[in-house]
Protein backbone atom coordinates (compact mmCIF):
# COMPACT_ATOMS: atom_id res chain seq x y z
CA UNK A 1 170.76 126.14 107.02
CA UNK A 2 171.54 123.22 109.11
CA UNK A 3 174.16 120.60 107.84
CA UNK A 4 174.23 117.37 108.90
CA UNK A 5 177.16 116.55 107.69
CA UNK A 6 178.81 118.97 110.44
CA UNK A 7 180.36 117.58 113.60
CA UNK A 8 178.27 120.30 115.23
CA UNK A 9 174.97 119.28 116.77
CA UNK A 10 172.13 120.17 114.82
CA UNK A 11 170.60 121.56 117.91
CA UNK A 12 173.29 123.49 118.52
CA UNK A 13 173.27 124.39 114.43
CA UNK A 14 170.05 126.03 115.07
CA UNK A 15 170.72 127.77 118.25
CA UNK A 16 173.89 129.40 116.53
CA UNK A 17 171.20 130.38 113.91
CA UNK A 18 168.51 131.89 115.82
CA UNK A 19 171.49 133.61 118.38
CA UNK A 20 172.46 135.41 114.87
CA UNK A 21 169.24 136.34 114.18
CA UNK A 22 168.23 137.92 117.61
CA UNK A 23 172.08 139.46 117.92
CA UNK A 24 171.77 140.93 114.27
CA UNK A 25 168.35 142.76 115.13
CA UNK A 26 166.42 140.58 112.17
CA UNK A 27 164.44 138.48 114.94
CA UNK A 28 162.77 140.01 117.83
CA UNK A 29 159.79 139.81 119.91
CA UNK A 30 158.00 136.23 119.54
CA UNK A 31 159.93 133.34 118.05
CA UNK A 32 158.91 131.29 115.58
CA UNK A 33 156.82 127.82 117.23
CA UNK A 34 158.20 124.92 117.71
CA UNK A 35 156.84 122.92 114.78
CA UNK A 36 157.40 126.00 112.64
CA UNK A 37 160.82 125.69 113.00
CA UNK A 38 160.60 122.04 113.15
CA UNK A 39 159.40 122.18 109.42
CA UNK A 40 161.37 125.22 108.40
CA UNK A 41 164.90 123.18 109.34
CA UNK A 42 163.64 119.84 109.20
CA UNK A 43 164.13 118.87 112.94
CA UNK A 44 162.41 116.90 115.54
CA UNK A 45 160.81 118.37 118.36
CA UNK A 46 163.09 117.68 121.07
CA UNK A 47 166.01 118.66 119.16
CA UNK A 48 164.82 122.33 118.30
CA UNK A 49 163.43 122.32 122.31
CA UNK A 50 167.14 121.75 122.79
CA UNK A 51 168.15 124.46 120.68
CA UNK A 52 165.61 126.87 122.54
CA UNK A 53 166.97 125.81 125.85
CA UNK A 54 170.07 126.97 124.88
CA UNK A 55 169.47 130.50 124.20
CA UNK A 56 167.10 130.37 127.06
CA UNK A 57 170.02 129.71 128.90
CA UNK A 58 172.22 132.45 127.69
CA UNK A 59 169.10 134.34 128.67
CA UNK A 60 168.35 135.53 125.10
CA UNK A 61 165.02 134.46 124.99
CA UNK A 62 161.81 134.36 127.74
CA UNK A 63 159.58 130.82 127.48
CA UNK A 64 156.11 131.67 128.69
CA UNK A 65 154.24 128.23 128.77
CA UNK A 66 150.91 128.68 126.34
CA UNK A 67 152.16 131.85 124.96
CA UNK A 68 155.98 130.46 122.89
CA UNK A 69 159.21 132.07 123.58
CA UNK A 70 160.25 135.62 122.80
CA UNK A 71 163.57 137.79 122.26
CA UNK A 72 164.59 138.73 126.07
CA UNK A 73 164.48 142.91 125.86
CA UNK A 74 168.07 143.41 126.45
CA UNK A 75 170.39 140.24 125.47
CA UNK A 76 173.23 139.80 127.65
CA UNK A 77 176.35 140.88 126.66
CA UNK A 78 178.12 138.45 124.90
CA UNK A 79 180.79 136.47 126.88
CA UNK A 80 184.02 136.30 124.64
């Protein structure tokens, strides 16, 4: 859950969350939308398009405009 009482960004609470999720095998192929996971975590929009841009990033996830984001097929290693 995210805690705003952390230091930590709550963007980057929910990245840490969903990078769990895909690493851990319990999410995979299309992510939850946007205002799903808005409502689910109680965040605005731009800060859970943060979060996605993120693991975009760190090339765990593919964004196809009109179709949502999905878990890449093979995550990247992860850098220690």
């Amino acid at each position: 859950m995210i805690d705003p009482n952390l230091p930590v960004p709550r963007w980057r609470q929910l990245a840490d969350i969903l990078r769990e999720r895909i690493e851990s095998g319990e999410l995979t192929g299309r992510l939850p939308g946007e205002v799903h996971l808005m409502q689910e975590y109680g965040l605005a929009h731009g800060t859970v398009r943060k979060a996605l841009k993120e693991l975009r990033d760190e090339g765990l996830i593919i964004t196809t405009p009109g179709l949502g984001s999905f878990v890449a097929a093979s995550p990247p290693e992860r850098r220690q």
